[in-house]
N, C-alpha and C. Protein backbone atom coordinates (compact mmCIF):
# COMPACT_ATOMS: atom_id res chain seq x y z
N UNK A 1 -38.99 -24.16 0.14
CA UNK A 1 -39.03 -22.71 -0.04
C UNK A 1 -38.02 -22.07 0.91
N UNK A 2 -36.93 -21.09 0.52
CA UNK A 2 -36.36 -20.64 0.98
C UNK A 2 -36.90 -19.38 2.47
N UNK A 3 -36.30 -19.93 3.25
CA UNK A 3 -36.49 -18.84 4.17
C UNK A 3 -36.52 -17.13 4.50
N UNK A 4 -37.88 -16.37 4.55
CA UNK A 4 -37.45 -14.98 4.51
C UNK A 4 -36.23 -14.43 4.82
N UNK A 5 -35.80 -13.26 4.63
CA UNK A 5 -34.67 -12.96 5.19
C UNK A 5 -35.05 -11.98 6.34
N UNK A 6 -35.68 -11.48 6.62
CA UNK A 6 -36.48 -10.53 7.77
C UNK A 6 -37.90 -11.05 7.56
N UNK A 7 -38.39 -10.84 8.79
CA UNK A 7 -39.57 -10.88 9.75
C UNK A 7 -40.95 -10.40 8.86
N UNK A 8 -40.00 -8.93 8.23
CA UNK A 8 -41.39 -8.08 7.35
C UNK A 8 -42.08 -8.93 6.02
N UNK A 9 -43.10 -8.02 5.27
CA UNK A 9 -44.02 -8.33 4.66
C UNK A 9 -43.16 -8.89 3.38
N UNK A 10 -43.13 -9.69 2.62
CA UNK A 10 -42.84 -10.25 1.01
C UNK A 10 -42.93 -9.15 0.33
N UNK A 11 -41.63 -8.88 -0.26
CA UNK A 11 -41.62 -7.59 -1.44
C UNK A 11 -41.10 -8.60 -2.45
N UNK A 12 -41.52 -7.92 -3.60
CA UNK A 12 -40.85 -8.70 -5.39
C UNK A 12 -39.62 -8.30 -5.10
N UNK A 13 -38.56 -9.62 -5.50
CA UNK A 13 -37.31 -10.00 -5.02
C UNK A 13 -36.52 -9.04 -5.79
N UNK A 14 -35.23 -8.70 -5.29
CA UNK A 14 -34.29 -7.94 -6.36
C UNK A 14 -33.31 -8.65 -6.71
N UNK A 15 -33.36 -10.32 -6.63
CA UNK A 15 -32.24 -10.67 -7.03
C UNK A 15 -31.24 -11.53 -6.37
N UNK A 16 -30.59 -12.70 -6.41
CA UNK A 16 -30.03 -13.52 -5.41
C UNK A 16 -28.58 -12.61 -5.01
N UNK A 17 -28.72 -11.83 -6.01
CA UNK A 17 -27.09 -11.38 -5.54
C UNK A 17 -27.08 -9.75 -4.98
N UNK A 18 -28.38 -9.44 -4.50
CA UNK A 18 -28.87 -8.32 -4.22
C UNK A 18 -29.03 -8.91 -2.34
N UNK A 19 -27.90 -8.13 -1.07
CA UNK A 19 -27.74 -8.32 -0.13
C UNK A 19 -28.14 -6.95 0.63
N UNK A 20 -29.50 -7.19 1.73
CA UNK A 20 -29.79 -6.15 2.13
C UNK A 20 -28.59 -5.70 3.24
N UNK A 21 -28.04 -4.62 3.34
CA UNK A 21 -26.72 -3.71 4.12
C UNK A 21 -27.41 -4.23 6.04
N UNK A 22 -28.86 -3.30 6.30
CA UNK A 22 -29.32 -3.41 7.27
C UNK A 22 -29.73 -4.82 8.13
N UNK A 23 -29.50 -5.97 6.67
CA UNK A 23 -29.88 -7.52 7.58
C UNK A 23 -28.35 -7.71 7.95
N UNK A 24 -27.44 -7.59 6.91
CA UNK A 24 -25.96 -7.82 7.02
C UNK A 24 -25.81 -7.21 8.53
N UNK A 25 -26.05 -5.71 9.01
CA UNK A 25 -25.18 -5.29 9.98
C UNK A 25 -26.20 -5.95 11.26
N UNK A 26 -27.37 -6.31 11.50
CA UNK A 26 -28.12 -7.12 12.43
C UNK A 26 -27.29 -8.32 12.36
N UNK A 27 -27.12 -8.93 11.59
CA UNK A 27 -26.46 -10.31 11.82
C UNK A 27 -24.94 -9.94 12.33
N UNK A 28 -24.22 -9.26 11.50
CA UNK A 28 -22.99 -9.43 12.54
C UNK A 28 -23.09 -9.02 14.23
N UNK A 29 -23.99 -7.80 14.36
CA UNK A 29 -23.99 -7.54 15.51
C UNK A 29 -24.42 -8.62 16.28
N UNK A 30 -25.36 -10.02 15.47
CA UNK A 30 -25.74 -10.99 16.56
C UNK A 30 -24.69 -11.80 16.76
N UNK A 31 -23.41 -11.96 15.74
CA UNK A 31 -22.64 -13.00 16.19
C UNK A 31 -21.40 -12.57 16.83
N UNK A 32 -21.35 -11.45 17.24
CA UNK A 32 -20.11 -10.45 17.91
C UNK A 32 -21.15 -10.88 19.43
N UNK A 33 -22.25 -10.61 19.71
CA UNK A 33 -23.30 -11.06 21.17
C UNK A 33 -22.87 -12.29 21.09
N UNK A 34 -23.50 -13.51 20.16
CA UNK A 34 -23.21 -14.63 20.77
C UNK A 34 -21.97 -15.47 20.48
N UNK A 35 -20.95 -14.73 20.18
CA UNK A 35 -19.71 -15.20 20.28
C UNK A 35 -18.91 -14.80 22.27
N UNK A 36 -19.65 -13.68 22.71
CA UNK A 36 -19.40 -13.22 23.66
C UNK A 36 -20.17 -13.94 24.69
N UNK A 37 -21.46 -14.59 24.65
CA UNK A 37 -22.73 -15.02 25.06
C UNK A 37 -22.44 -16.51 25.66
N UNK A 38 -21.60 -17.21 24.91
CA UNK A 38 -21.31 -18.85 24.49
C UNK A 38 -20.32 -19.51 23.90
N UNK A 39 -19.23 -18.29 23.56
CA UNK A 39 -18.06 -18.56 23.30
C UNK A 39 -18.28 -19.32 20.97
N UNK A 40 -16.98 -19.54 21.05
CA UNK A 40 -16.94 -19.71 19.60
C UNK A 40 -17.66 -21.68 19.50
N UNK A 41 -17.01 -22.26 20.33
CA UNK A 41 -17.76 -23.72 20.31
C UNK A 41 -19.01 -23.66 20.54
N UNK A 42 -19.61 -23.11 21.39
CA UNK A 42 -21.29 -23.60 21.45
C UNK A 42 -22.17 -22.71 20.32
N UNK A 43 -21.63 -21.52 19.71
CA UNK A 43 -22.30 -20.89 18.63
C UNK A 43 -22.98 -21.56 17.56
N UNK A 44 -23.85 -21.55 17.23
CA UNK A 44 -24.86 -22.18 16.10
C UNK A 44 -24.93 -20.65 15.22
N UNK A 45 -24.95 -21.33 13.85
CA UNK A 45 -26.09 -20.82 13.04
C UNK A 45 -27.37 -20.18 13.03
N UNK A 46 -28.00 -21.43 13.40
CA UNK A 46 -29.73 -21.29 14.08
C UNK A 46 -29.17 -20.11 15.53
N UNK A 47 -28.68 -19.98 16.25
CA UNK A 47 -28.91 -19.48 17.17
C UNK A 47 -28.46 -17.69 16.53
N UNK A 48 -27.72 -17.87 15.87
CA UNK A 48 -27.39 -16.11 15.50
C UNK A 48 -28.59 -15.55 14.57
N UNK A 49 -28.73 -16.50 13.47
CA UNK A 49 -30.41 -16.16 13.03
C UNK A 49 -31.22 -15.50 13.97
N UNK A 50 -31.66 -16.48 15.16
CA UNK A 50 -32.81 -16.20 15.62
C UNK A 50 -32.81 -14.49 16.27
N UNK A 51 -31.28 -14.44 16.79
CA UNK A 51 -30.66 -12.79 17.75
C UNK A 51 -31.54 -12.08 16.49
N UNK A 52 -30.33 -12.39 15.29
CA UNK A 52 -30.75 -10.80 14.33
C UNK A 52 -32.07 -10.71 13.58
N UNK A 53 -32.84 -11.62 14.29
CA UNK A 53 -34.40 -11.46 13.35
C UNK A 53 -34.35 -12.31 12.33
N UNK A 54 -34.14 -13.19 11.88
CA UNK A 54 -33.87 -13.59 10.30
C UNK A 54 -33.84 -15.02 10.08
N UNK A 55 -34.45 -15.94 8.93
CA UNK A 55 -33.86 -16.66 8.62
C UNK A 55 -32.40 -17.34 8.63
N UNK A 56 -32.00 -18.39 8.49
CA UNK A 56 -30.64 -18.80 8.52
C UNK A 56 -30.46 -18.97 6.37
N UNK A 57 -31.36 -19.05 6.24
CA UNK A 57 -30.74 -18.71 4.58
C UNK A 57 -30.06 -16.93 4.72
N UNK A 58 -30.44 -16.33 5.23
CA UNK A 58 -29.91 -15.36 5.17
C UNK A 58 -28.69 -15.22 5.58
N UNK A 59 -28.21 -15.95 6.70
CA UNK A 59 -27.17 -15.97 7.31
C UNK A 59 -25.82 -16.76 5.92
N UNK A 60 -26.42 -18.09 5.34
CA UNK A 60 -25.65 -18.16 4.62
C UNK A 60 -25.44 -18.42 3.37
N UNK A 61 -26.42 -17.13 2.80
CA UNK A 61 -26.33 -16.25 1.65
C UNK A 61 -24.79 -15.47 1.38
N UNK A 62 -24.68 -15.09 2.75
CA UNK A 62 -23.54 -14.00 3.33
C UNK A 62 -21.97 -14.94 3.59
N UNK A 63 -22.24 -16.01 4.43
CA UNK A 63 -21.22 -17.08 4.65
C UNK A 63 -21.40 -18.64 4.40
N UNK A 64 -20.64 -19.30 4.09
CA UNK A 64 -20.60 -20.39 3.96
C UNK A 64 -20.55 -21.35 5.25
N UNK A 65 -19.76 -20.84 6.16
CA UNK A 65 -19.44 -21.96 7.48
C UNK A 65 -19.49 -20.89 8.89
N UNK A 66 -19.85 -21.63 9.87
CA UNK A 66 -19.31 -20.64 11.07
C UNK A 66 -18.35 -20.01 11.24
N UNK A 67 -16.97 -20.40 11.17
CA UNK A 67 -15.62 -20.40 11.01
C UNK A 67 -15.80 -18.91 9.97
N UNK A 68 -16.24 -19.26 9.20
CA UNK A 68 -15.94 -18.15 7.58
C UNK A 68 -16.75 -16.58 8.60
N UNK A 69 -18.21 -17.25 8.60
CA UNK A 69 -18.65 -16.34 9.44
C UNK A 69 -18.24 -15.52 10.79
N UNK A 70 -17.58 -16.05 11.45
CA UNK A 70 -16.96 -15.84 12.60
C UNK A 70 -15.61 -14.91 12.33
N UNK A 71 -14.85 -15.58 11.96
CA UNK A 71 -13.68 -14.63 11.39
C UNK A 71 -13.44 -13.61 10.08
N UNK A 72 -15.27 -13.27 9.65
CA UNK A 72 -14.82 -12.34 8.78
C UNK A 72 -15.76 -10.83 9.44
N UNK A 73 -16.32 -11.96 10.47
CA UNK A 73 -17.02 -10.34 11.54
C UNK A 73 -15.72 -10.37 12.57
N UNK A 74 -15.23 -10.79 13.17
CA UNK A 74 -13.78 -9.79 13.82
C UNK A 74 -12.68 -9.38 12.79
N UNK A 75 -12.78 -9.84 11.72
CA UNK A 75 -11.76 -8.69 11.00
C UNK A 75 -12.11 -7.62 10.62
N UNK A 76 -13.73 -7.76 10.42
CA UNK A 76 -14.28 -6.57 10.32
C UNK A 76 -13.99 -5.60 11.41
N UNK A 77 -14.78 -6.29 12.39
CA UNK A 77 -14.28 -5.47 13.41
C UNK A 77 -13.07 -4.75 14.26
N UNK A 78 -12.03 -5.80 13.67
CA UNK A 78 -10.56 -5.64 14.09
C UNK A 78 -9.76 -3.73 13.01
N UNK A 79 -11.09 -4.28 11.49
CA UNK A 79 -10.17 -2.95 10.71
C UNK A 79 -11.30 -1.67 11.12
N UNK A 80 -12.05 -1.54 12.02
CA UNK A 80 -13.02 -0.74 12.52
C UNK A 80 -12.42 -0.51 13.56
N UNK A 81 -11.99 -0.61 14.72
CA UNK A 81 -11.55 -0.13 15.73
C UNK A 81 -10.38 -0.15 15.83
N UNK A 82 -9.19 -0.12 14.66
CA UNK A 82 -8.08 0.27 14.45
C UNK A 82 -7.75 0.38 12.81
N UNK A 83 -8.43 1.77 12.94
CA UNK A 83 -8.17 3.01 12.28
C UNK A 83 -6.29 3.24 11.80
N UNK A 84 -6.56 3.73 10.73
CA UNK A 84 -4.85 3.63 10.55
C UNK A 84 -4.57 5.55 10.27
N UNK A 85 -3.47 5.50 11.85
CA UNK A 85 -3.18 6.66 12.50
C UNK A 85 -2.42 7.26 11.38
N UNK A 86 -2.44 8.78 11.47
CA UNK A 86 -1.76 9.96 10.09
C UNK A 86 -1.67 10.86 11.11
N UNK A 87 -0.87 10.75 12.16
CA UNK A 87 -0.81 12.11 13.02
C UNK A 87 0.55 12.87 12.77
N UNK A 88 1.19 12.50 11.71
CA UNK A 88 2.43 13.53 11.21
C UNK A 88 3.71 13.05 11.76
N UNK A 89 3.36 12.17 12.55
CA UNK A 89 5.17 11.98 13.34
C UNK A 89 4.69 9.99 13.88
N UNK A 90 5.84 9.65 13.78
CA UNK A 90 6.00 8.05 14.22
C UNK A 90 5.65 7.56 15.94
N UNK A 91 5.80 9.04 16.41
CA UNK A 91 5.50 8.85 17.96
C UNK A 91 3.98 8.62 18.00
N UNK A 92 3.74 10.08 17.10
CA UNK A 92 2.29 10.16 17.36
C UNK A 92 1.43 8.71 17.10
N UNK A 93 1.56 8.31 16.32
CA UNK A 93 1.10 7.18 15.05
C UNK A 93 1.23 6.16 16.07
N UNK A 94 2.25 5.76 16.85
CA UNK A 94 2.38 4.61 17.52
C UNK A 94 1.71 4.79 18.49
N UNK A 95 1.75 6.07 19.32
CA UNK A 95 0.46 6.59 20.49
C UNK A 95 -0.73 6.16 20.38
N UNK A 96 -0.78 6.82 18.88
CA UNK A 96 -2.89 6.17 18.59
C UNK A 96 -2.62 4.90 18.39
N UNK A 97 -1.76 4.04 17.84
CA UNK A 97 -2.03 2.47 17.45
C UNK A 97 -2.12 1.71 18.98
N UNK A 98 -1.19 2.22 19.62
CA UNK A 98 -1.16 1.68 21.29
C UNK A 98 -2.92 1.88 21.83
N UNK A 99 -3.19 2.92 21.95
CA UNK A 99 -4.37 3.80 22.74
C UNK A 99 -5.57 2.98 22.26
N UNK A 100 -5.66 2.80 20.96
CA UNK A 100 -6.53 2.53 20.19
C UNK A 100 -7.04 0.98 20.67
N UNK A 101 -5.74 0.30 20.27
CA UNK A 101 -5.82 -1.04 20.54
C UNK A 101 -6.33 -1.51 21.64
N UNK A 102 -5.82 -0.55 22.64
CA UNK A 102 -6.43 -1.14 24.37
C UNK A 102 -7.85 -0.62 24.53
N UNK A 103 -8.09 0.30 24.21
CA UNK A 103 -10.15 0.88 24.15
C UNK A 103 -10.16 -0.25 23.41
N UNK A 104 -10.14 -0.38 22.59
CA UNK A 104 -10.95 -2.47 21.97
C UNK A 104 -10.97 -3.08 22.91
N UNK A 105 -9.36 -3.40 23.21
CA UNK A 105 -9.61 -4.67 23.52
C UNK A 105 -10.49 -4.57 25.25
N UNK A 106 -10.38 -3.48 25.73
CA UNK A 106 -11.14 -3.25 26.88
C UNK A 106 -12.24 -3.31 27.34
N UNK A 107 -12.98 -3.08 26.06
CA UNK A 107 -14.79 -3.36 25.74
C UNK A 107 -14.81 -4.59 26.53
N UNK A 108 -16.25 -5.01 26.87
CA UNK A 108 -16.48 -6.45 27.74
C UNK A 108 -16.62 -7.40 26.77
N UNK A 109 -17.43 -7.01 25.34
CA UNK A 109 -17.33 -8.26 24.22
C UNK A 109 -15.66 -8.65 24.18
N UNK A 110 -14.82 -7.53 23.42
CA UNK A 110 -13.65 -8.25 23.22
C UNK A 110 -12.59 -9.00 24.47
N UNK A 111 -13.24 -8.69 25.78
CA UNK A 111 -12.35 -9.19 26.46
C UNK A 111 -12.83 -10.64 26.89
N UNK A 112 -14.16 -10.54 26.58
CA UNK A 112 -14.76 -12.21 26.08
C UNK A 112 -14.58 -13.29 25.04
N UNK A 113 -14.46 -12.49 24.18
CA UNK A 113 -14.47 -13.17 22.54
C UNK A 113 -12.55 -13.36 22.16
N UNK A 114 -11.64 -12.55 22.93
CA UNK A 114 -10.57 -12.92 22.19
C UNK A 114 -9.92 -14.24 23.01
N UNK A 115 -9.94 -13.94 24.42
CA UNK A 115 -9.33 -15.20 25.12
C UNK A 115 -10.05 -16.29 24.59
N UNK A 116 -11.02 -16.43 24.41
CA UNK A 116 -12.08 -17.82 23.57
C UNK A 116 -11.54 -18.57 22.19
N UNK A 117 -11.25 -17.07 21.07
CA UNK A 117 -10.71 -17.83 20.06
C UNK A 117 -9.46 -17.79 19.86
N UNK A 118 -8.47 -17.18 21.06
CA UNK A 118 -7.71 -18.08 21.01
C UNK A 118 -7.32 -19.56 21.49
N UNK A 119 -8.23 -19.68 22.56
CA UNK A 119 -8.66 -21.17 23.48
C UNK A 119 -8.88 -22.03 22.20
N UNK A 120 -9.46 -21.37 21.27
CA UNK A 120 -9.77 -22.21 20.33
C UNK A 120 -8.91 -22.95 19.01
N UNK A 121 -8.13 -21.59 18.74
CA UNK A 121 -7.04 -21.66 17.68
C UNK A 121 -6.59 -22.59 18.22
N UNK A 122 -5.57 -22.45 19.53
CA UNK A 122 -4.63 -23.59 20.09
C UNK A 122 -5.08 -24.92 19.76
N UNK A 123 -6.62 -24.99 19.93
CA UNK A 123 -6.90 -26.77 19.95
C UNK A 123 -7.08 -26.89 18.09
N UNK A 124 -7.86 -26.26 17.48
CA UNK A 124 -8.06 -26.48 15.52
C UNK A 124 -6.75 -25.67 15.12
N UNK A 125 -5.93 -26.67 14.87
CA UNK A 125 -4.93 -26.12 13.53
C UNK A 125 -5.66 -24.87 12.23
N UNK A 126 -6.87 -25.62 11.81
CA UNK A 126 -7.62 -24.54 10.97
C UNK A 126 -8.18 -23.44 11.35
N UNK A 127 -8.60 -23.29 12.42
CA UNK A 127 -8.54 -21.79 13.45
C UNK A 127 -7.95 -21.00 13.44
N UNK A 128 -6.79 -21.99 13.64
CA UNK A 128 -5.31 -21.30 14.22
C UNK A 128 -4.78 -20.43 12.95
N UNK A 129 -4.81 -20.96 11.62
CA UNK A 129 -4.30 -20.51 10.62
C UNK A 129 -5.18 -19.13 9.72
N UNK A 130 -6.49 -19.70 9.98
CA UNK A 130 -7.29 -19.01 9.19
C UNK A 130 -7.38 -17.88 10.11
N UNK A 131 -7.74 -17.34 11.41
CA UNK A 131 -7.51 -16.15 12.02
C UNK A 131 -6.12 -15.46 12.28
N UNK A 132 -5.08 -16.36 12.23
CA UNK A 132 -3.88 -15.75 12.12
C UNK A 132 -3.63 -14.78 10.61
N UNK A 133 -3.85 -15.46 9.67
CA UNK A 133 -4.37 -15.09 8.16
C UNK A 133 -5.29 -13.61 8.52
N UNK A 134 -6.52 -13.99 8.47
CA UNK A 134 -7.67 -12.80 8.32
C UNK A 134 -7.11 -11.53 9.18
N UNK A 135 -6.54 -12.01 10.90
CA UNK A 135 -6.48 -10.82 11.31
C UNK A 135 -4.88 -9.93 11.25
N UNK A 136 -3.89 -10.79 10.98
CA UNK A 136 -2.50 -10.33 10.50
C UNK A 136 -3.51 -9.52 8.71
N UNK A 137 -3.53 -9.38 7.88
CA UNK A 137 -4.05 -8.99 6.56
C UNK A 137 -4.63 -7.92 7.37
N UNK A 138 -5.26 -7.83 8.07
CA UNK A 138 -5.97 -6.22 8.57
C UNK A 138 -4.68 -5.65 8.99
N UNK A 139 -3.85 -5.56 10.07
CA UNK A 139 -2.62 -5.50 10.97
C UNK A 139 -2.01 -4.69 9.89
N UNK A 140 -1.25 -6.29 9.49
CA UNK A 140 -0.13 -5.72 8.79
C UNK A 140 -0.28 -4.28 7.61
N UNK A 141 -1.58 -4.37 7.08
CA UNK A 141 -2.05 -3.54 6.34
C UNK A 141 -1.57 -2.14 6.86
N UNK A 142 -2.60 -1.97 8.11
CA UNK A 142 -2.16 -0.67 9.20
C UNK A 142 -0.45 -0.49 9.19
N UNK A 143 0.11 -1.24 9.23
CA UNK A 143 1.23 -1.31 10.00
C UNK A 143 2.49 -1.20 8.82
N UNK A 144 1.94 -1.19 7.64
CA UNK A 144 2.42 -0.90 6.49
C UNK A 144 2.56 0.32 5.95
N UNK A 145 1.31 1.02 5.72
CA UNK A 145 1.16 2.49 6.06
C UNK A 145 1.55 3.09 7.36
N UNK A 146 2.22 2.72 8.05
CA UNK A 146 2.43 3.43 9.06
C UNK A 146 4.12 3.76 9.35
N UNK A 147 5.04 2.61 8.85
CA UNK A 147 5.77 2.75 8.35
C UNK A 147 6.30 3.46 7.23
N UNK A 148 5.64 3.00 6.22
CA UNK A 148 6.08 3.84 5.04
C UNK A 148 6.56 5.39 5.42
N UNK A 149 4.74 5.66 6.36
CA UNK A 149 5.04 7.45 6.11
C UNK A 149 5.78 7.51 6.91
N UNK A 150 6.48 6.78 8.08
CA UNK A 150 7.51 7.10 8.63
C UNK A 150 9.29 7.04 7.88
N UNK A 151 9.09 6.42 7.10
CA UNK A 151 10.41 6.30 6.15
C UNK A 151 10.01 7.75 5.44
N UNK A 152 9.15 7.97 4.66
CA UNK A 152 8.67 9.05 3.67
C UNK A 152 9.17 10.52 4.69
N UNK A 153 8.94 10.35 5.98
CA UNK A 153 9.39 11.21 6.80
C UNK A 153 10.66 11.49 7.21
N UNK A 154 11.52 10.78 6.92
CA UNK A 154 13.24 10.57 7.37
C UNK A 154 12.77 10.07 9.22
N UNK A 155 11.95 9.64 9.54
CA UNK A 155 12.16 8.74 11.38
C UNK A 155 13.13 7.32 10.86
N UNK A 156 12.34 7.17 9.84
CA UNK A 156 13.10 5.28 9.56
C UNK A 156 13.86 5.18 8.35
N UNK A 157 14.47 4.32 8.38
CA UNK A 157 15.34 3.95 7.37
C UNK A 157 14.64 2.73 6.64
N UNK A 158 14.86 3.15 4.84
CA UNK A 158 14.16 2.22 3.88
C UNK A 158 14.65 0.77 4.37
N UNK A 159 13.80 -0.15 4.56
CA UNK A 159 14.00 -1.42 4.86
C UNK A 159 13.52 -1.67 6.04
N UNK A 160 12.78 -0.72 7.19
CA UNK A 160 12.48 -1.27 8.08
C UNK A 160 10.89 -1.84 8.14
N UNK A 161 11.20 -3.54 8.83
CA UNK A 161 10.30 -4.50 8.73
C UNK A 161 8.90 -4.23 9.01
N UNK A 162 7.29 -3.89 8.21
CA UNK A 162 6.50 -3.73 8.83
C UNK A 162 6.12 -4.91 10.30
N UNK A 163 6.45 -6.12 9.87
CA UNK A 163 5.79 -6.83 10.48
C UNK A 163 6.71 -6.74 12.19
N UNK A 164 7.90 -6.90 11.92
CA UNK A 164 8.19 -6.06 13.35
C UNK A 164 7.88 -5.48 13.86
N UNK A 165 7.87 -4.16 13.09
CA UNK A 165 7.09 -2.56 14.02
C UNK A 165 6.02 -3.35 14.77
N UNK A 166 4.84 -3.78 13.68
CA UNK A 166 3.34 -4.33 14.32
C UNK A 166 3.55 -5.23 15.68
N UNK A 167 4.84 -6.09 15.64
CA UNK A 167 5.42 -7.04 16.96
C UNK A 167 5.48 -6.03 18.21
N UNK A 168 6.22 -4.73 17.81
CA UNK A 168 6.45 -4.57 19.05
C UNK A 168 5.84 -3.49 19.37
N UNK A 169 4.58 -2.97 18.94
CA UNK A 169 3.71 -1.82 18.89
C UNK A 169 2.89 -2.45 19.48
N UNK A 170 1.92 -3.61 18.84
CA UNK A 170 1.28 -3.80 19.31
C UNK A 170 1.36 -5.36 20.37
N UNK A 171 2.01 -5.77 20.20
CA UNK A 171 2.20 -7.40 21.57
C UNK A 171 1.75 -7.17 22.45
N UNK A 172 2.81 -6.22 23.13
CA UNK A 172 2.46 -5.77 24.14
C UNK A 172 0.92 -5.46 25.27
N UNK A 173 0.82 -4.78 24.32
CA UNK A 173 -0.58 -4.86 24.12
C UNK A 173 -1.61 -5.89 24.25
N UNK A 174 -1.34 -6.50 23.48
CA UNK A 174 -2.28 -7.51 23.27
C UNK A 174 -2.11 -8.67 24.88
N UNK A 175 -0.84 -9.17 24.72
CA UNK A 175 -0.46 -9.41 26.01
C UNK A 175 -1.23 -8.96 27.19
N UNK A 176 -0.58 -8.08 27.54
CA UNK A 176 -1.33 -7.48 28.46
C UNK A 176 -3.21 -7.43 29.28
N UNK A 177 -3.50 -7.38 27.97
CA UNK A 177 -5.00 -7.16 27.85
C UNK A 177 -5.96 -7.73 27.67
N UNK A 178 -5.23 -9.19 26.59
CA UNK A 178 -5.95 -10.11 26.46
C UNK A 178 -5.56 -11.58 26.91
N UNK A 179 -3.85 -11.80 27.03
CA UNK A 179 -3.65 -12.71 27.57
C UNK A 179 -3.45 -12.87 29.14
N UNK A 180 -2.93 -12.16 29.95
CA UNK A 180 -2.56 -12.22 31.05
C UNK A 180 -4.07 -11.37 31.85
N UNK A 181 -4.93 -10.55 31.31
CA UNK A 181 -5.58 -9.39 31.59
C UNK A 181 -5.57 -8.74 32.34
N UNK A 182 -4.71 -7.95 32.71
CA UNK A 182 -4.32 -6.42 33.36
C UNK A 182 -4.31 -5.42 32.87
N UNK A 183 -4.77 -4.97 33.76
CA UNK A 183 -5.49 -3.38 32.66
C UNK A 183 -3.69 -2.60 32.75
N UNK A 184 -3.92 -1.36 31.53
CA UNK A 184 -2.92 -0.48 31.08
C UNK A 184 -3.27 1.08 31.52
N UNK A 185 -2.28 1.23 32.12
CA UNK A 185 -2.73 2.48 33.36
C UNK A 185 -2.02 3.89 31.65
N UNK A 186 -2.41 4.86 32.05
CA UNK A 186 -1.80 6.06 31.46
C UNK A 186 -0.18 5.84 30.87
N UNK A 187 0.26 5.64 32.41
CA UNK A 187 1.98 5.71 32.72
C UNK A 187 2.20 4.54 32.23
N UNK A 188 1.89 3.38 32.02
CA UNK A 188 2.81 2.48 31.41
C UNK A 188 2.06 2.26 29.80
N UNK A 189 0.92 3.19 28.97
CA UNK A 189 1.14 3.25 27.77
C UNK A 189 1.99 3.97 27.39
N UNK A 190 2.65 4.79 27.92
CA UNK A 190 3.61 5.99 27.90
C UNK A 190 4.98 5.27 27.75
N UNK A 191 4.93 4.57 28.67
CA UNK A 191 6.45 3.35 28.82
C UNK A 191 5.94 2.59 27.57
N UNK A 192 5.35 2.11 27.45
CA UNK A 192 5.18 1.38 26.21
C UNK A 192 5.56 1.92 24.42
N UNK A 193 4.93 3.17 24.58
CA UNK A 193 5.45 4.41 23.50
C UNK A 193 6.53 4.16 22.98
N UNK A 194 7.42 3.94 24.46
CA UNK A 194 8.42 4.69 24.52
C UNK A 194 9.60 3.63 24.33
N UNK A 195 9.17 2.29 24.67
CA UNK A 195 9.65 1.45 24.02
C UNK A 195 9.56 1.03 22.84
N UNK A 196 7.95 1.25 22.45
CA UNK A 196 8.03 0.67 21.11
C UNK A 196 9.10 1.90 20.14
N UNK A 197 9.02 2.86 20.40
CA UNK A 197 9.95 3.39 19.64
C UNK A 197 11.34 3.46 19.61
N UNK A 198 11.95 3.14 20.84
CA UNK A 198 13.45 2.34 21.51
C UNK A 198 13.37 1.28 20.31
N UNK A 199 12.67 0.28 20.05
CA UNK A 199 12.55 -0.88 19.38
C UNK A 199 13.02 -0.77 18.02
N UNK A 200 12.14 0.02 17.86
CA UNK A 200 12.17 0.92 16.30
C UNK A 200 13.21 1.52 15.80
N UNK A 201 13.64 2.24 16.57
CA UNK A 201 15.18 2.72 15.94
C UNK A 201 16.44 1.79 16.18
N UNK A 202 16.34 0.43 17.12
CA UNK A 202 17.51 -0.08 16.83
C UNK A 202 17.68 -1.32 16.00
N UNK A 203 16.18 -1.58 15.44
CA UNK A 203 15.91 -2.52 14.35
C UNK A 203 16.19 -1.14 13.05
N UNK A 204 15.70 -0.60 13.10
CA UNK A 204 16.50 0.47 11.48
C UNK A 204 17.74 0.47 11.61
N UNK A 205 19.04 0.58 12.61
CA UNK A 205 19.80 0.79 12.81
C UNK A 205 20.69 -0.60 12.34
N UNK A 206 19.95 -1.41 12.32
CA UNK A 206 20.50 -3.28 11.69
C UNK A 206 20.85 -3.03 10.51
C-alpha cells in the first residue's frame, strides 16, 4: 500500500495525476534545509520526507532521483530570486541583475548549498552537466530578455551575445560570493555596474 502523502485523515483520492501545491512547496522547502543541513552527498530521500511531513511516495510522485529532485528545486529557486529586471535602461537592468544576485547568494542556505554542488559537479560529470543545463536555461532566459530590450532600445547593437552579457554581469558575482566568499560592499557593485557595462559596449562594438 502506497504511502500517505501527509500526516492528515484519508480523503477519496482525486487521482494519480492530481499533485497537492501545499505538499509540493513543504517538500521543496525540506530539501533547500537539508541540502544546506548535510550537503548534496549525505541527502536521502527518506530524510527530506520525514522534514516535510510526508511519505517518500510523495516525494517521488514529484521526482524520479535525488539529482532530478535536487536540481529542479534550485532552478526553481534560482528563477525566483532572479526576477527578470524592466527598469527602462541597460544600466538599470544590469544594477538589479547585479543587486539581486548577491541578496541570494548572501542568504546562509545559498552560501551553503552552492559551494557544495559545486564540490560536487567537479567530482560527477552528470552533476556537472545536468546543473550546468537546468541553471544556464533559467540565466540565459533572463539574460535574453534583457538584451533584447536593450537592442529594442538603441544601448546595443543587433547581434550582441546573450550569453556573454550573462558572463560578465553576472561572474563576477558569482565569484565573488560563492567561490572565493567575500562579501560585495555598495562601492564595488557600483564598479562592477560599471564594468559590466564597459564590457558591453566593446563586445557590440566587435
Amino acid at each position: 500500500m502506497a504511502e500517505p502523502e501527509t500526516p492528515a485523515p484519508r480523503r477519496a483520492p482525486a487521482g494519480a495525476a492530481v499533485l497537492q501545491e501545499d505538499v509540493t512547496r513543504a517538500i521543496r522547502a525540506a530539501v533547500f534545509t537539508e541540502l544546506a543541513t548535510v550537503g548534496y552527498g549525505r541527502l536521502s530521500i527518506e530524510a527530506v520526507a520525514k522534514r516535510a511531513g510526508v511519505g517518500k511516495t510523495a516525494v517521488y510522485r514529484r521526482w524520479k532521483s535525488k539529482l532530478e529532485m535536487v536540481l529542479d528545486v534550485v532552478s526553481e529557486v534560482a528563477a525566483q530570486v532572479t526576477p527578470v529586471p524592466d527598469t527602462g535602461s541597460l544600466r538599470g537592468d544590469v544594477h538589479e541583475l547585479v543587486t539581486t544576485a548577491a541578496q541570494a547568494l548572501r542568504h546562509p542556505l545559498a552560501r551553503q548549498i552552492v559551494p557544495d554542488l559545486l564540490a560536487e559537479a567537479a567530482r560527477s560529470p552528470e552533476i556537472a552537466a545536468t546543473l550546468e543545463e537546468a541553471l544556464q536555461r533559467t540565466q540565459r532566459g533572463i539574460a535574453g530578455v534583457v538584451i533584447r530590450n536593450a537592442v529594442e532600445r538603441g544601448e546595443l547593437p543587433e547581434g550582441t551575445d546573450p550569453e556573454l552579457a550573462l558572463d560578465v554581469i553576472l561572474g563576477p558575482v558569482y565569484w565573488r560570493l560563492a567561490v572565493i566568499r567575500e562579501e560585495l560592499s555598495p562601492a564595488q557593485t557600483r564598479r562592477l555596474v560599471r564594468a559590466a557595462m564597459a564590457a558591453l559596449a566593446d563586445a557590440g562594438s566587435e
